[in-house]
Protein backbone atom coordinates (compact mmCIF):
# COMPACT_ATOMS: atom_id res chain seq x y z
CA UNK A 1 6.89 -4.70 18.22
CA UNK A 2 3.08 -4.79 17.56
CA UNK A 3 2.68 -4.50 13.44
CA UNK A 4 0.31 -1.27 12.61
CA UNK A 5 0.30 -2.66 9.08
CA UNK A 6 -3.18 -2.88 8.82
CA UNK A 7 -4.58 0.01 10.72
CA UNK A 8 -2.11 1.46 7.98
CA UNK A 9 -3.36 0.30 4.79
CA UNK A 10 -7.48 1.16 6.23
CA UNK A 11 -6.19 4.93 7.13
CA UNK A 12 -4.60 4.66 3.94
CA UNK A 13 -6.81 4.08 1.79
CA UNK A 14 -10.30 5.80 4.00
CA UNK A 15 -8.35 9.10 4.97
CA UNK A 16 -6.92 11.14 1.97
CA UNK A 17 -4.54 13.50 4.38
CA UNK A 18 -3.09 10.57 5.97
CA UNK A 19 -2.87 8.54 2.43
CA UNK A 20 -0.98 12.04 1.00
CA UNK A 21 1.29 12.69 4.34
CA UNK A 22 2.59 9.01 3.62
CA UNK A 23 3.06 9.47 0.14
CA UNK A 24 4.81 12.43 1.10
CA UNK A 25 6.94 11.13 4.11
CA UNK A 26 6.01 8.08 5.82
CA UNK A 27 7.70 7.94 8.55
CA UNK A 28 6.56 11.56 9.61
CA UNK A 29 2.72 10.28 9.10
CA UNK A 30 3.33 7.42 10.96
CA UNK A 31 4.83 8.87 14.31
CA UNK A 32 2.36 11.52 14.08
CA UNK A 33 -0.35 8.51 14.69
CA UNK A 34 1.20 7.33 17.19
CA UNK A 35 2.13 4.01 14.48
CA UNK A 36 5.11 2.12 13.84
CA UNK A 37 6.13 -0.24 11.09
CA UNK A 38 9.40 -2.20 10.92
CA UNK A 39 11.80 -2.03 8.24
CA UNK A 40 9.96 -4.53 5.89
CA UNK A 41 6.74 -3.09 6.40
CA UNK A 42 8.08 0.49 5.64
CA UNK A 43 9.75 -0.35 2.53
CA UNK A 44 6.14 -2.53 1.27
CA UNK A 45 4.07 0.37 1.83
CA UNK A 46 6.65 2.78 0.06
CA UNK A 47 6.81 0.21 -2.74
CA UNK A 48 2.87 0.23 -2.68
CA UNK A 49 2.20 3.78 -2.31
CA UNK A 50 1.26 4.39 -5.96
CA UNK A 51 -1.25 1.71 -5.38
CA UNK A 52 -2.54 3.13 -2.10
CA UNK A 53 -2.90 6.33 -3.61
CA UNK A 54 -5.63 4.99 -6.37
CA UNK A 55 -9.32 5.79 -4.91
CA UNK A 56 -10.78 2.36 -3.82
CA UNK A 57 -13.73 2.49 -6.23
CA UNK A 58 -11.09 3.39 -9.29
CA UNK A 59 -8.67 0.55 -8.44
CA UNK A 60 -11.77 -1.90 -7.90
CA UNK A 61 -12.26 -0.85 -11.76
CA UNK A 62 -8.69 -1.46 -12.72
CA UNK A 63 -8.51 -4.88 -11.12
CA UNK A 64 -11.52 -5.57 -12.97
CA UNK A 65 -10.10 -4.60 -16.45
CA UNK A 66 -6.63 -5.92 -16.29
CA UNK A 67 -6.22 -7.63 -13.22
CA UNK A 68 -3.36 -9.60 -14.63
CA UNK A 69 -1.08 -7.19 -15.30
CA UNK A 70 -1.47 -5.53 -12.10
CA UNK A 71 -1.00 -8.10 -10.01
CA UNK A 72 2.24 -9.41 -12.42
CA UNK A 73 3.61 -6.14 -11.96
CA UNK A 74 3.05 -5.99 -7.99
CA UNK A 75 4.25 -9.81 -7.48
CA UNK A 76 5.47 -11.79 -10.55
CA UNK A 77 3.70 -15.14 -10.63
CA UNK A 78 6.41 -17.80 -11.16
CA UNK A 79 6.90 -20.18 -13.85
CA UNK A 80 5.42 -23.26 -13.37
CA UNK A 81 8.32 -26.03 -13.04
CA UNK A 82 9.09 -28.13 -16.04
């Protein structure tokens, strides 16, 4: 299986019906483009699709004001080993 995961993420985040349609049911959007994503890819995108859902030029803003936090929240940095 080819991954889609990027031609996902640009329609995404260029093309606000698509964005809302997967928002709203992802599979659905994706079958309707013709797009697959396995298991893992599916359950990233419905794990990011809060994130996907920001405007580009509003979440460039947010990672500029509290980039840590964000990027804590999406994937924990570890502790560094004693």
């Amino acid at each position: 299986m080819t991954t889609h995961l990027p031609r996902i993420i640009h329609l995404a985040t260029t093309d606000a019906d698509f964005c809302a349609e997967l928002q709203a049911a992802p599979q659905v959007a994706l079958a309707e483009r013709g797009l697959e994503a396995n298991a893992d890819e599916l359950a990233a995108l419905v794990e990011l699709r809060s994130l996907i859902a920001i405007p580009p030029q509003k979440l460039a803003t947010l990672l500029a004001i509290v980039p840590t936090r964000i990027w804590q929240a999406v994937a924990p940095i570890p502790a560094p080993a004693a």
